[in-house]
N, C-alpha and C. Protein backbone atom coordinates (compact mmCIF):
# COMPACT_ATOMS: atom_id res chain seq x y z
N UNK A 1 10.76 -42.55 41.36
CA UNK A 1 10.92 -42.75 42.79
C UNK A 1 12.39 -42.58 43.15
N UNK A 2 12.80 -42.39 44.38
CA UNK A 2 14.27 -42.15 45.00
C UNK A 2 15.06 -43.33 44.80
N UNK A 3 16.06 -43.44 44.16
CA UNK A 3 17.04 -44.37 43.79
C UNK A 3 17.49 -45.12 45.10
N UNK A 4 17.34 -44.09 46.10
CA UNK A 4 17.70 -44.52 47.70
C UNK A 4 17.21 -45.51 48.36
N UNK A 5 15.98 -45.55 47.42
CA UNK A 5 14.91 -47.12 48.37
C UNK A 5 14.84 -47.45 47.84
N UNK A 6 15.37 -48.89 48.85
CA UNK A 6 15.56 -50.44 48.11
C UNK A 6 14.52 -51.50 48.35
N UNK A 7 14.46 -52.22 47.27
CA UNK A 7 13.37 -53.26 47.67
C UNK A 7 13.18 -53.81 48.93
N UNK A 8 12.48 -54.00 50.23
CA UNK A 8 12.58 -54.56 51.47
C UNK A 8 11.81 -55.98 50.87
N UNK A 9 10.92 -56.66 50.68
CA UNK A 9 10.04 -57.78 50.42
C UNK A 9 11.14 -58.58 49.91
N UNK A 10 10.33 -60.49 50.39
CA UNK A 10 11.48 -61.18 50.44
C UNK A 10 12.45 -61.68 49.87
N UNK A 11 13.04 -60.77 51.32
CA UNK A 11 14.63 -61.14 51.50
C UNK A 11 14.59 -62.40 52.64
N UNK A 12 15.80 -62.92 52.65
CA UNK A 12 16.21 -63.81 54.17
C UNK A 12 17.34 -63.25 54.61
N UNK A 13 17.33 -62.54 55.44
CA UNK A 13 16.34 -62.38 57.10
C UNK A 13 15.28 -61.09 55.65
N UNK A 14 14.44 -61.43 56.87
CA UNK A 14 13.40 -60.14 56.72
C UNK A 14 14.04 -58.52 57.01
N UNK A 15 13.45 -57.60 56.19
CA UNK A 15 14.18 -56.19 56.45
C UNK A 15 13.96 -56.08 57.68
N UNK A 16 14.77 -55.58 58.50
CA UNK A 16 14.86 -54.95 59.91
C UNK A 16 13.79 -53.61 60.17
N UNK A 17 13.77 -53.43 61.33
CA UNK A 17 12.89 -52.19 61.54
C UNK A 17 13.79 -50.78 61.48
N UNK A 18 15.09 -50.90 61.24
CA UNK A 18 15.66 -49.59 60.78
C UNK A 18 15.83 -49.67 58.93
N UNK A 19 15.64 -50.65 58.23
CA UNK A 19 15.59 -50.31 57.15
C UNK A 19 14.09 -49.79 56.96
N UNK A 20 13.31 -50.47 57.40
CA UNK A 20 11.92 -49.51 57.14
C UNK A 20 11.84 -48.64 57.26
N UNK A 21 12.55 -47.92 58.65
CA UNK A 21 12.70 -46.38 58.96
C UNK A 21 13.33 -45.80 58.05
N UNK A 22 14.33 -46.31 57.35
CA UNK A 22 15.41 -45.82 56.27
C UNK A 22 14.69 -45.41 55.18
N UNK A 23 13.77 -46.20 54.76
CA UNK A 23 12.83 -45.93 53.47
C UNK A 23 11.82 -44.96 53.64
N UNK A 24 11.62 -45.33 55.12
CA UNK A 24 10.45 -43.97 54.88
C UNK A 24 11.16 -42.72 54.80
N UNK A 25 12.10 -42.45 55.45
CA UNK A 25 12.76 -41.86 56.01
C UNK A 25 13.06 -41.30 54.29
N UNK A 26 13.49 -41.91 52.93
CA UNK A 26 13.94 -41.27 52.24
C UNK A 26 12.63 -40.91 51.10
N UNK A 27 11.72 -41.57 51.44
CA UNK A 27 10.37 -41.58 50.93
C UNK A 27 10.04 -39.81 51.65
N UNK A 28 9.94 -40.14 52.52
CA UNK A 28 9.44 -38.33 53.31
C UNK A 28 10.28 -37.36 52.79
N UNK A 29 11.65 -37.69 52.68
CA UNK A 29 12.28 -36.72 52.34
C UNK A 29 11.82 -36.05 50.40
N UNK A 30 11.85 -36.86 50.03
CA UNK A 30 11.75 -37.08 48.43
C UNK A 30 10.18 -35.98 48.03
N UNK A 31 9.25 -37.01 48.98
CA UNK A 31 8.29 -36.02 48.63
C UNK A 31 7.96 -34.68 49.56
N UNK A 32 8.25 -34.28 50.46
CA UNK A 32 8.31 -33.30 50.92
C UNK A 32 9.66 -32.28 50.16
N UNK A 33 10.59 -32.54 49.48
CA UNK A 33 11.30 -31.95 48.67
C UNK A 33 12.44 -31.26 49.87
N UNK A 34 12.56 -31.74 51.06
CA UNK A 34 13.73 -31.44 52.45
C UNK A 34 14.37 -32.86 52.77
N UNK A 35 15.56 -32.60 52.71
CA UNK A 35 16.46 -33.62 53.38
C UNK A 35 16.24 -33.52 54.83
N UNK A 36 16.48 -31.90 55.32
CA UNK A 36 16.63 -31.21 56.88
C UNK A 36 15.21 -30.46 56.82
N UNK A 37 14.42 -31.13 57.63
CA UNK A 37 13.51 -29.77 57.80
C UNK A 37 13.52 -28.46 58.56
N UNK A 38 12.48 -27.70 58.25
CA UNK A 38 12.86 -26.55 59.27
C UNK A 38 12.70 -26.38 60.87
N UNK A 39 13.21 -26.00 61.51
CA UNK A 39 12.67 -26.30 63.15
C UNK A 39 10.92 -26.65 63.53
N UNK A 40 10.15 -25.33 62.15
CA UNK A 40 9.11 -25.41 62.40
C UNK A 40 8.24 -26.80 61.84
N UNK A 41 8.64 -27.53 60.68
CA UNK A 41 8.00 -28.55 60.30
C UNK A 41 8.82 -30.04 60.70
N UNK A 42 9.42 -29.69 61.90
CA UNK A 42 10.38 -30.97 61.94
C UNK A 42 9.25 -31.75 62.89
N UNK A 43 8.43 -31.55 63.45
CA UNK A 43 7.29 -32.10 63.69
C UNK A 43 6.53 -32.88 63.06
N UNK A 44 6.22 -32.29 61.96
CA UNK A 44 5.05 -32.95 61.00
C UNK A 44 6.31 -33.79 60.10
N UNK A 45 7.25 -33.34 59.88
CA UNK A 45 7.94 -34.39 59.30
C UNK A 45 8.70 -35.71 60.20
N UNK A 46 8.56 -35.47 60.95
CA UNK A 46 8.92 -36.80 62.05
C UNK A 46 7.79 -38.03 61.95
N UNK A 47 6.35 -37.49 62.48
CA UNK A 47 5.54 -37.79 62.13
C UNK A 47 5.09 -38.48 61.13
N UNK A 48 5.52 -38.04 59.95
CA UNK A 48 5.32 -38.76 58.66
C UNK A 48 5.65 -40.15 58.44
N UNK A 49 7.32 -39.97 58.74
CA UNK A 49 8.04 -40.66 58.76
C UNK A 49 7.80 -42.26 59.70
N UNK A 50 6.92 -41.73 60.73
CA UNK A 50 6.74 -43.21 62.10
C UNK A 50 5.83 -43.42 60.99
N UNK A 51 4.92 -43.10 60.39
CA UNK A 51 3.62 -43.70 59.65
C UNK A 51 3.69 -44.06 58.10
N UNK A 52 4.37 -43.62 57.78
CA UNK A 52 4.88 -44.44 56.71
C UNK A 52 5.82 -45.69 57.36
N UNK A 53 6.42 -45.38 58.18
CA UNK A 53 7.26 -46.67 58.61
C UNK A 53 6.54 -47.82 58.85
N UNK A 54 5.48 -47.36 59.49
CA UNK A 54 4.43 -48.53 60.12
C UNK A 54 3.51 -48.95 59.26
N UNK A 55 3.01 -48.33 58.29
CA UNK A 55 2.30 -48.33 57.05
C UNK A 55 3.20 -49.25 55.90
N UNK A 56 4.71 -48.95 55.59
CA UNK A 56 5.42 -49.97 55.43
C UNK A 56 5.55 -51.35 55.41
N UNK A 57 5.83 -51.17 57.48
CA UNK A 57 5.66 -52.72 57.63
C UNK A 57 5.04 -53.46 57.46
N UNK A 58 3.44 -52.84 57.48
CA UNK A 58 2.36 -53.79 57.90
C UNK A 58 1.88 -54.27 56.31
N UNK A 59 2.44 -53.83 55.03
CA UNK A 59 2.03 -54.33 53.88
C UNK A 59 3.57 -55.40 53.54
N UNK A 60 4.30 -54.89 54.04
CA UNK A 60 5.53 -56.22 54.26
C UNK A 60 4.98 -57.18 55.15
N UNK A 61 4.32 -57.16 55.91
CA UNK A 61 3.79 -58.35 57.05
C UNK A 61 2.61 -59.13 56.43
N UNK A 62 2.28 -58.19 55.48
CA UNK A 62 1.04 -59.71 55.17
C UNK A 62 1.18 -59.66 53.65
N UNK A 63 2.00 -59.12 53.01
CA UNK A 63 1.58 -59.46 51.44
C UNK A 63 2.59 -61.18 51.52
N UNK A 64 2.50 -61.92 50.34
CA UNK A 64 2.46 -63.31 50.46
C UNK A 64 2.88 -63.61 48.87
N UNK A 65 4.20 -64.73 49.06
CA UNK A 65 4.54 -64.93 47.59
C UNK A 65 4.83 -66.69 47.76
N UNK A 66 4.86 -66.68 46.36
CA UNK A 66 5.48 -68.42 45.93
C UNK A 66 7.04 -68.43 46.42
N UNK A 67 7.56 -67.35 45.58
CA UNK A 67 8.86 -67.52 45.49
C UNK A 67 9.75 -67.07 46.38
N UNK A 68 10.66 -67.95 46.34
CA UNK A 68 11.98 -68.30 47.16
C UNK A 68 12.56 -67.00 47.64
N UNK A 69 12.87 -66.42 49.12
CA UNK A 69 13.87 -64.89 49.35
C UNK A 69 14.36 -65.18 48.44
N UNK A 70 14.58 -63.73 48.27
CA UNK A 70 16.41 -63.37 47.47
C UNK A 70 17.47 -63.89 49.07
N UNK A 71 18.54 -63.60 48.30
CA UNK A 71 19.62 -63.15 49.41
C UNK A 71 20.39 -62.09 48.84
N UNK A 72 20.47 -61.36 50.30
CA UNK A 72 21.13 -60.02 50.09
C UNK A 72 22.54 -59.89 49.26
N UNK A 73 22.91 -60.54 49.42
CA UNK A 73 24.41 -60.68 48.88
C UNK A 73 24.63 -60.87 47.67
N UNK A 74 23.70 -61.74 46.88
CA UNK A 74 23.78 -62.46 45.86
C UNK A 74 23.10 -60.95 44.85
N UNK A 75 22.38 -60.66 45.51
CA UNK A 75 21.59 -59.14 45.33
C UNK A 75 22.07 -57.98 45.18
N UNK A 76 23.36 -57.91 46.20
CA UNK A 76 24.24 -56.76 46.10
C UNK A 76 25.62 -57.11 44.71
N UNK A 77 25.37 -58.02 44.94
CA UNK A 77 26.40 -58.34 43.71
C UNK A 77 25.99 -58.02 42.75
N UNK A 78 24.77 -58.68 42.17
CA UNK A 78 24.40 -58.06 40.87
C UNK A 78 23.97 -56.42 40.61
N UNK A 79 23.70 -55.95 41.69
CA UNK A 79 24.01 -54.45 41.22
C UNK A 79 25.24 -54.19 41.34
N UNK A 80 26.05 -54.12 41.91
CA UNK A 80 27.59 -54.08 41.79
C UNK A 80 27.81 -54.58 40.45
N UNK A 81 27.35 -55.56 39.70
CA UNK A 81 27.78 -55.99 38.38
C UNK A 81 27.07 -54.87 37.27
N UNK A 82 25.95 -54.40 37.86
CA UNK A 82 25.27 -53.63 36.60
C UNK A 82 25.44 -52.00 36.82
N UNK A 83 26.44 -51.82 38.47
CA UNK A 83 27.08 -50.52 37.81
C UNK A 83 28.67 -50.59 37.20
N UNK A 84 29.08 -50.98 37.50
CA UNK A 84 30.05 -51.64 37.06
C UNK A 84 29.94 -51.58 35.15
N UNK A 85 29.24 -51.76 34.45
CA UNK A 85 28.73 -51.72 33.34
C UNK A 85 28.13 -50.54 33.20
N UNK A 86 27.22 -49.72 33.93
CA UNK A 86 26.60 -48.63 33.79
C UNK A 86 27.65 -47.84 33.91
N UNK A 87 28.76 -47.48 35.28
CA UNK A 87 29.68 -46.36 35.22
C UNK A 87 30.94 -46.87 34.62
N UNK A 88 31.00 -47.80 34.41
CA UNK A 88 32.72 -48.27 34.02
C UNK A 88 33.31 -48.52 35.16
């Protein structure tokens, strides 16, 4: 999968509705194999993109856990710590 999408499920705050767009957004791109589409499929790839977004949310809106959010920060740190180790 695209290194680009990041876990959305809980966090505190909840992912926003532009990170969802963000994911689909790199999800469409990934499997359609276009960053930019062409004039002619920028249609169907727009498209994609609202429905995966919404398709997204709505399994972020009801899936259901025990455990405690992360927090973002505490989150970004530790990847910051494990590239940090991965690139030097």
């Amino acid at each position: 999968m695209c290194r680009n999408i990041r876990t959305l499920y809980n966090y505190a705050p909840p992912a926003t509705s532009q990170e969802v767009h963000a994911a689909a957004l790199q999800y469409v791109r990934k499997v359609s194999g276009a960053s930019k589409p062409s004039a002619a499929n920028r249609g169907a790839f727009e498209q994609a993109v609202a429905e995966v977004a919404v398709v997204t949310q709505r399994l972020l809106d009801t899936m259901v856990t025990s455990a405690p959010p992360r927090d973002r920060e505490v989150e970004a740190g530790r990847a910051r710590e494990r590239a940090a180790v991965r690139f030097g």
